[in-house]
PDB file of N, CA and C in Angstrom:
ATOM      1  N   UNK A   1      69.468  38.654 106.214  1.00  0.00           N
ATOM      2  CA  UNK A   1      70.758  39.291 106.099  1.00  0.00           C
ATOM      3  C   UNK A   1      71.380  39.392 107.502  1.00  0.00           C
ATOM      4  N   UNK A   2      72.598  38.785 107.505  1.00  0.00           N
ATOM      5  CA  UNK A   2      73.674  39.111 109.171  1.00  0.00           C
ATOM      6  C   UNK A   2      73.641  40.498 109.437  1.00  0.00           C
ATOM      7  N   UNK A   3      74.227  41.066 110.472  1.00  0.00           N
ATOM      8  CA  UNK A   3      74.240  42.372 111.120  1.00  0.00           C
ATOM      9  C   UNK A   3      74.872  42.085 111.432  1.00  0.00           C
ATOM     10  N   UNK A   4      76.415  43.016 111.430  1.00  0.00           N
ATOM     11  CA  UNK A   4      77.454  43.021 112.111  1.00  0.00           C
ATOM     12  C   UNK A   4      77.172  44.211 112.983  1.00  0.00           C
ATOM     13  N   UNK A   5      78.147  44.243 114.414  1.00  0.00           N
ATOM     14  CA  UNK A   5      78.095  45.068 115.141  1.00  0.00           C
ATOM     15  C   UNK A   5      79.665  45.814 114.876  1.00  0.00           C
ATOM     16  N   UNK A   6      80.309  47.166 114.594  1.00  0.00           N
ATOM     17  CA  UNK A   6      81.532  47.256 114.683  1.00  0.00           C
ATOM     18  C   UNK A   6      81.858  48.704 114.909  1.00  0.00           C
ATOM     19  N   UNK A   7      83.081  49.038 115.608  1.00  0.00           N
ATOM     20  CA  UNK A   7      83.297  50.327 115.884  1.00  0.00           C
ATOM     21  C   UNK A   7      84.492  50.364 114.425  1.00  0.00           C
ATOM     22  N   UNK A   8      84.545  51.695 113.754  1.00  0.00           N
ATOM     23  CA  UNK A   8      85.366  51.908 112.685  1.00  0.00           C
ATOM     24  C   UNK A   8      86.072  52.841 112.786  1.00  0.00           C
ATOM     25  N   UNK A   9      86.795  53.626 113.721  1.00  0.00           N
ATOM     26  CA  UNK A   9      86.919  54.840 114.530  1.00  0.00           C
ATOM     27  C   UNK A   9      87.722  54.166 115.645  1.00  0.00           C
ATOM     28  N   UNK A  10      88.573  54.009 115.793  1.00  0.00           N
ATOM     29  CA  UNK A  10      89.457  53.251 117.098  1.00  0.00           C
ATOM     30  C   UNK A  10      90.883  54.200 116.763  1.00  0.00           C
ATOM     31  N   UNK A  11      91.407  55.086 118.580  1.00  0.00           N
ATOM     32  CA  UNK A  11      92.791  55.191 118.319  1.00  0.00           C
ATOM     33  C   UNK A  11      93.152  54.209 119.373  1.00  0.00           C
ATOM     34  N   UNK A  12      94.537  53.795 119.397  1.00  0.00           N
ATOM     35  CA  UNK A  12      95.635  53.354 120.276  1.00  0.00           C
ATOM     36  C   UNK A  12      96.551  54.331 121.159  1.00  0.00           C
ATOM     37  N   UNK A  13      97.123  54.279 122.028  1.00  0.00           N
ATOM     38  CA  UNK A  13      97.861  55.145 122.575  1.00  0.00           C
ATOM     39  C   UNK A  13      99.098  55.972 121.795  1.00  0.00           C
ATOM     40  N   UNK A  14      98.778  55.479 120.602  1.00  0.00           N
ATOM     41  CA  UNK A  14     100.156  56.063 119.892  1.00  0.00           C
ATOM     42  C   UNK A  14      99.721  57.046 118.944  1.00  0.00           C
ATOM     43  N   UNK A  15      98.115  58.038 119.156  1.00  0.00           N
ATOM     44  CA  UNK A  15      97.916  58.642 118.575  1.00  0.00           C
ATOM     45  C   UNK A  15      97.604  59.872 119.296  1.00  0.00           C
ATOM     46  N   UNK A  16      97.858  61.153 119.456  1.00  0.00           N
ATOM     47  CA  UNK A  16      98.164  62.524 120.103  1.00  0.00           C
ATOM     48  C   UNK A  16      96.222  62.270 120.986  1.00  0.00           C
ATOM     49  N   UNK A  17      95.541  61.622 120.581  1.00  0.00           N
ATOM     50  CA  UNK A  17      94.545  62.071 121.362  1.00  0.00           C
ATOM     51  C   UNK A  17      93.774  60.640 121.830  1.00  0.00           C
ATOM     52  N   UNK A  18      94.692  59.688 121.940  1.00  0.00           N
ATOM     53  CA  UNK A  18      94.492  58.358 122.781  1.00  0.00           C
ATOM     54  C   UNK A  18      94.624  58.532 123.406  1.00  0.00           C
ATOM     55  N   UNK A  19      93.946  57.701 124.603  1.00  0.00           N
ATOM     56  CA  UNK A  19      94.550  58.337 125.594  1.00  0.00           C
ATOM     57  C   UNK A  19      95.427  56.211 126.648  1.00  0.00           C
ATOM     58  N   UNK A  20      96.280  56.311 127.270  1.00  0.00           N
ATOM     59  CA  UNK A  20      97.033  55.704 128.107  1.00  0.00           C
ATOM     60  C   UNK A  20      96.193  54.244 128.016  1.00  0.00           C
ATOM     61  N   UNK A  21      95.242  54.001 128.271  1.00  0.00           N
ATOM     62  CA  UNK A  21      94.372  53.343 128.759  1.00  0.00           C
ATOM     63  C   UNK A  21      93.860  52.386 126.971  1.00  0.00           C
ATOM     64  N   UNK A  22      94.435  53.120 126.268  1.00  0.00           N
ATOM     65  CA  UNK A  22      94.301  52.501 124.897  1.00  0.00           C
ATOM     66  C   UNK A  22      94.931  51.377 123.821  1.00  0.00           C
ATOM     67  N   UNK A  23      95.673  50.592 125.074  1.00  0.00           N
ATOM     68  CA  UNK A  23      96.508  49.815 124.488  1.00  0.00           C
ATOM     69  C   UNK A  23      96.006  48.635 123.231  1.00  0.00           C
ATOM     70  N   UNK A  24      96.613  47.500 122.573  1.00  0.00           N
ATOM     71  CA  UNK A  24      95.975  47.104 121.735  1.00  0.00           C
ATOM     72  C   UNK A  24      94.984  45.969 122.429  1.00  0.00           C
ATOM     73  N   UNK A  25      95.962  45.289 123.550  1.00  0.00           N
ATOM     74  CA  UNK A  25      95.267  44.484 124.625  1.00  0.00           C
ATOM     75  C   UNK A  25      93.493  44.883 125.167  1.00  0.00           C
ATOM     76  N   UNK A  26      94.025  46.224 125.526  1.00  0.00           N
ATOM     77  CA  UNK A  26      92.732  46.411 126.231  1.00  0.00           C
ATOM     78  C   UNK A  26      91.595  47.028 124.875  1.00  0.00           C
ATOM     79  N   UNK A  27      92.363  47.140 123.869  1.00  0.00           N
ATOM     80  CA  UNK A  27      91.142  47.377 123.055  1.00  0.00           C
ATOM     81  C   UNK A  27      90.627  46.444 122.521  1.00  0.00           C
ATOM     82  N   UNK A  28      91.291  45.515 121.910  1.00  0.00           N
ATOM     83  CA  UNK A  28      90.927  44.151 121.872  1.00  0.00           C
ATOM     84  C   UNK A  28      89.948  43.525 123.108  1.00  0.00           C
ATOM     85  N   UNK A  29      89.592  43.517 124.475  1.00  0.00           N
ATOM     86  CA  UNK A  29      89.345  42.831 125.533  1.00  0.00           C
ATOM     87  C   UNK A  29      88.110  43.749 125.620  1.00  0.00           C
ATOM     88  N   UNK A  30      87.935  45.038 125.371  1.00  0.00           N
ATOM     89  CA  UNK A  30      86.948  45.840 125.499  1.00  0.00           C
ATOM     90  C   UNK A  30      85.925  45.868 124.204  1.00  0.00           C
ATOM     91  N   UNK A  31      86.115  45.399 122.895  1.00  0.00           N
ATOM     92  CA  UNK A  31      85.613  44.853 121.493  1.00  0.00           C
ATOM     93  C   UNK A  31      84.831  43.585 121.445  1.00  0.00           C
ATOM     94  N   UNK A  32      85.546  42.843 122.041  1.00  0.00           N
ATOM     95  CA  UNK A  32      85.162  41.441 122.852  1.00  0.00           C
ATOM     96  C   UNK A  32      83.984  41.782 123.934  1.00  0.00           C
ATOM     97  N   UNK A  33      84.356  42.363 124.768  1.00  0.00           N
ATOM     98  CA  UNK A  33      83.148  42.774 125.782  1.00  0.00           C
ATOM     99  C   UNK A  33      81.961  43.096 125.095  1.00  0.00           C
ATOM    100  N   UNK A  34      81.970  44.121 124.231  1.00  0.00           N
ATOM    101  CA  UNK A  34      80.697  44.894 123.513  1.00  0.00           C
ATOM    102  C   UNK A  34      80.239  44.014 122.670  1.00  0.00           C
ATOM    103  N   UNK A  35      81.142  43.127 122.133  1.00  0.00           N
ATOM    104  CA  UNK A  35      80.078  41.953 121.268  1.00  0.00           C
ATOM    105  C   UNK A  35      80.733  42.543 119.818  1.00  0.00           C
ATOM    106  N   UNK A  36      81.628  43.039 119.641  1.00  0.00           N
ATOM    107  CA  UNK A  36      81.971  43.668 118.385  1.00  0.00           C
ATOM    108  C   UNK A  36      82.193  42.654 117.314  1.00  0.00           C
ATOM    109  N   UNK A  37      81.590  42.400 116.104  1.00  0.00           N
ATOM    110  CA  UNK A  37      82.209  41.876 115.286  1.00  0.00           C
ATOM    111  C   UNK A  37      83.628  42.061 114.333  1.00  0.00           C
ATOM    112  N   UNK A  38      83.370  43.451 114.310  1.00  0.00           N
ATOM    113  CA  UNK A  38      84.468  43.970 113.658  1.00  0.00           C
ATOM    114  C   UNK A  38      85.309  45.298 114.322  1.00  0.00           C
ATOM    115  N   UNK A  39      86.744  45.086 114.163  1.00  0.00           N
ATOM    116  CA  UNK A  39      87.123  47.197 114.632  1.00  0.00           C
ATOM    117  C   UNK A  39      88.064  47.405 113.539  1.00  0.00           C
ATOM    118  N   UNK A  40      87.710  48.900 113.790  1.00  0.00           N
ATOM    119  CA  UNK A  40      89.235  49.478 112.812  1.00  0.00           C
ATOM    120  C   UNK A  40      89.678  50.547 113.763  1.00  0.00           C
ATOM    121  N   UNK A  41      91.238  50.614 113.264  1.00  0.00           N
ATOM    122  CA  UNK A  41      92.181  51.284 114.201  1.00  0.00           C
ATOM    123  C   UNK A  41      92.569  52.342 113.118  1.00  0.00           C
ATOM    124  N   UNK A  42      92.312  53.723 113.645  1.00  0.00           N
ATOM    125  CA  UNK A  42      92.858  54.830 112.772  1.00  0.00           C
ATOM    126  C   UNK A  42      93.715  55.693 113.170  1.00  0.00           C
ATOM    127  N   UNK A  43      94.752  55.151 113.863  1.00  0.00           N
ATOM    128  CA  UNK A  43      95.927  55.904 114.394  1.00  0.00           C
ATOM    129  C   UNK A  43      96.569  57.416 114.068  1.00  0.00           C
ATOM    130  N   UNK A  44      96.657  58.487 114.519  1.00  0.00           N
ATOM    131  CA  UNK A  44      97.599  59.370 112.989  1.00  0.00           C
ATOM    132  C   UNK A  44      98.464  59.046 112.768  1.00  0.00           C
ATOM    133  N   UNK A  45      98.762  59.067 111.562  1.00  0.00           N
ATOM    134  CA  UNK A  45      99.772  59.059 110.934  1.00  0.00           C
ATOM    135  C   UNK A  45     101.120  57.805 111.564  1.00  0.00           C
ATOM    136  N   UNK A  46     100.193  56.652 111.679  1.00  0.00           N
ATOM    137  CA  UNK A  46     101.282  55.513 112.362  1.00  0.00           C
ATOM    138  C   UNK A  46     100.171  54.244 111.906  1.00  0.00           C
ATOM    139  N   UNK A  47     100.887  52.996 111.546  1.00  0.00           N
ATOM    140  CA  UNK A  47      99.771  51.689 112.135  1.00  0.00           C
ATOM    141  C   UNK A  47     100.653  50.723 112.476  1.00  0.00           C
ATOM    142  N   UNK A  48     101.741  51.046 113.187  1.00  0.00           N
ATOM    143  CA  UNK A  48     102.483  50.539 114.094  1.00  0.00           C
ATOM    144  C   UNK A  48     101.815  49.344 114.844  1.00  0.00           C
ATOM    145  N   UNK A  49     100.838  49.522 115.412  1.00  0.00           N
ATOM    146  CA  UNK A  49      99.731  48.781 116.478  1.00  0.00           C
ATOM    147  C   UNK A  49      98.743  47.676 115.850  1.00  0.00           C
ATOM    148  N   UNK A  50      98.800  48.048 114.137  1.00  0.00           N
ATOM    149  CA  UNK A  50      97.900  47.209 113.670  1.00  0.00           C
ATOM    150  C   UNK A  50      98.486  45.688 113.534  1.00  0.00           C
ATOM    151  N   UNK A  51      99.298  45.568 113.327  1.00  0.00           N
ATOM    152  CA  UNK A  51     100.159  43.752 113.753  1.00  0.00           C
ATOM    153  C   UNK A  51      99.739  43.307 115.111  1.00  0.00           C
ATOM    154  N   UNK A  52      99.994  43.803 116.029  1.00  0.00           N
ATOM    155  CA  UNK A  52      99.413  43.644 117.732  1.00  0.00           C
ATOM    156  C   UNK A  52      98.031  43.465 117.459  1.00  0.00           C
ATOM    157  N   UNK A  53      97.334  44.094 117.357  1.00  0.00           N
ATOM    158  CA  UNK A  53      95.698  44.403 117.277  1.00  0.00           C
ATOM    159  C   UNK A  53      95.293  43.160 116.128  1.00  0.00           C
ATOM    160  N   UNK A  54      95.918  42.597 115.028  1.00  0.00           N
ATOM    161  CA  UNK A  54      95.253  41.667 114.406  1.00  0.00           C
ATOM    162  C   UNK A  54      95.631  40.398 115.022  1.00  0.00           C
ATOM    163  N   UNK A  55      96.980  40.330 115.897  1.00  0.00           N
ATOM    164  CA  UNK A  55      97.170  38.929 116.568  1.00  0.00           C
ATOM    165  C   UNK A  55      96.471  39.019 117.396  1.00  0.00           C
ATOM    166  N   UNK A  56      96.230  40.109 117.948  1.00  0.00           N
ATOM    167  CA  UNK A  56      95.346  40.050 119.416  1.00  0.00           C
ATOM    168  C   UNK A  56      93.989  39.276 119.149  1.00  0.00           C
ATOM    169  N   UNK A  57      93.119  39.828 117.868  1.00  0.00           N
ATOM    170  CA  UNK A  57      91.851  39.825 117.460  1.00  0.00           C
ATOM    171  C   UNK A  57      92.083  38.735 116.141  1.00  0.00           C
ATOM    172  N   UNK A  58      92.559  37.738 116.061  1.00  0.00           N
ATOM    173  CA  UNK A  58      92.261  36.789 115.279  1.00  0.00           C
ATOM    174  C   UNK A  58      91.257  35.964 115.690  1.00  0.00           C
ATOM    175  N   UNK A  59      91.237  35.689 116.622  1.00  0.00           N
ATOM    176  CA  UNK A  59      90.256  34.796 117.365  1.00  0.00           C
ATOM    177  C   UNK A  59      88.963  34.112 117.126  1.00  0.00           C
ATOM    178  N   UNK A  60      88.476  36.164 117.525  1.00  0.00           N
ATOM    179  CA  UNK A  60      87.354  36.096 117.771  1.00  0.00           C
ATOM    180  C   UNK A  60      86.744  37.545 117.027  1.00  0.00           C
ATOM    181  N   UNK A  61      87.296  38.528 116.623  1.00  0.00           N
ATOM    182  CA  UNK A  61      86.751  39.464 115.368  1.00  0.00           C
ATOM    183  C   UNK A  61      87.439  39.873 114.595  1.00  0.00           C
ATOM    184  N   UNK A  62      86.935  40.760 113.556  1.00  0.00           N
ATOM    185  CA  UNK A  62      87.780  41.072 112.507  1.00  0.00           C
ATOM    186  C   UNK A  62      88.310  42.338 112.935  1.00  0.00           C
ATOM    187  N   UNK A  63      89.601  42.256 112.505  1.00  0.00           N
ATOM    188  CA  UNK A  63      90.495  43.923 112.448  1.00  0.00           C
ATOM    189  C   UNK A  63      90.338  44.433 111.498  1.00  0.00           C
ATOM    190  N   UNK A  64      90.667  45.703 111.534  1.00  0.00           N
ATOM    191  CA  UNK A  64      90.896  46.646 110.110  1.00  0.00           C
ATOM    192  C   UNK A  64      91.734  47.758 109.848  1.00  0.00           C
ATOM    193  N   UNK A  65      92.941  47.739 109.604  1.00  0.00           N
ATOM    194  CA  UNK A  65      93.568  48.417 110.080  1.00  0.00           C
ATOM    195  C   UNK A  65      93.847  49.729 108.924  1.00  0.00           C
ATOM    196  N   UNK A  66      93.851  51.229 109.487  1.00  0.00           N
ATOM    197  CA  UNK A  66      94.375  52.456 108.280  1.00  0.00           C
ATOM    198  C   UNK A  66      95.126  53.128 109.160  1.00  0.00           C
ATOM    199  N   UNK A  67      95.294  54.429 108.498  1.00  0.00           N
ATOM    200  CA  UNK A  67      96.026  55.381 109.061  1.00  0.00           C
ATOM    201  C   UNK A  67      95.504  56.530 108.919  1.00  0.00           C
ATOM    202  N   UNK A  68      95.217  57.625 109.388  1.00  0.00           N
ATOM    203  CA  UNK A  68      94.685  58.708 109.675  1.00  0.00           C
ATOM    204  C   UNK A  68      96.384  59.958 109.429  1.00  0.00           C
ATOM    205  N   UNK A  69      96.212  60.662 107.826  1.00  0.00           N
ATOM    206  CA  UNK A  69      97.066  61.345 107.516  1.00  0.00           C
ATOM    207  C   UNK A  69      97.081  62.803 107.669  1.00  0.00           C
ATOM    208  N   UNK A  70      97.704  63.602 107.767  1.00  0.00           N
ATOM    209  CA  UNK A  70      97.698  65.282 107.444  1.00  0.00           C
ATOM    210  C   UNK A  70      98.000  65.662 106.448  1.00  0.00           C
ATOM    211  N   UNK A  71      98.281  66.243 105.894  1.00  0.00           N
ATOM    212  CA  UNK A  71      99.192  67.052 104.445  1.00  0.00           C
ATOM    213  C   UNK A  71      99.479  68.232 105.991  1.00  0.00           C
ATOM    214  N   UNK A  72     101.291  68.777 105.380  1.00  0.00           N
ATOM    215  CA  UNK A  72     101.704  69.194 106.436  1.00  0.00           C
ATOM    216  C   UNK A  72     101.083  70.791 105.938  1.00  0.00           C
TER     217      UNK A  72
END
């Protein structure tokens, strides 16, 4: 059986507790580094970033993109 390696838990800078340094570029380039097969991006309440983040990561892993909601 394969073993994927993957983080499922990813914000972008466009979520209140990303921080600057979280762009889709560098998360993509830092996924790649770790050997990731797969990521998912759980932004709040936005997936604005997930179009960026799957062109970025066509390549070479899989994206996954949701959204992380509140009830107000």
């Amino acid at each position: 059986m394969k073993q994927y390696l993957a983080d499922l838990h990813i914000h972008t800078c466009l979520s209140p507790c990303g921080s600057l340094e979280m762009s889709p570029s560098e998360i993509v380039r830092r996924s790649l580094a770790k050997g990731l097969d797969a990521i998912a991006i759980t932004d709040h309440n936005t997936t604005l970033q997930c179009p960026e983040i799957q062109s970025l990561g066509e390549i070479r892993t899989e994206g996954l993109c949701g959204r992380r909601s509140y009830a107000p």
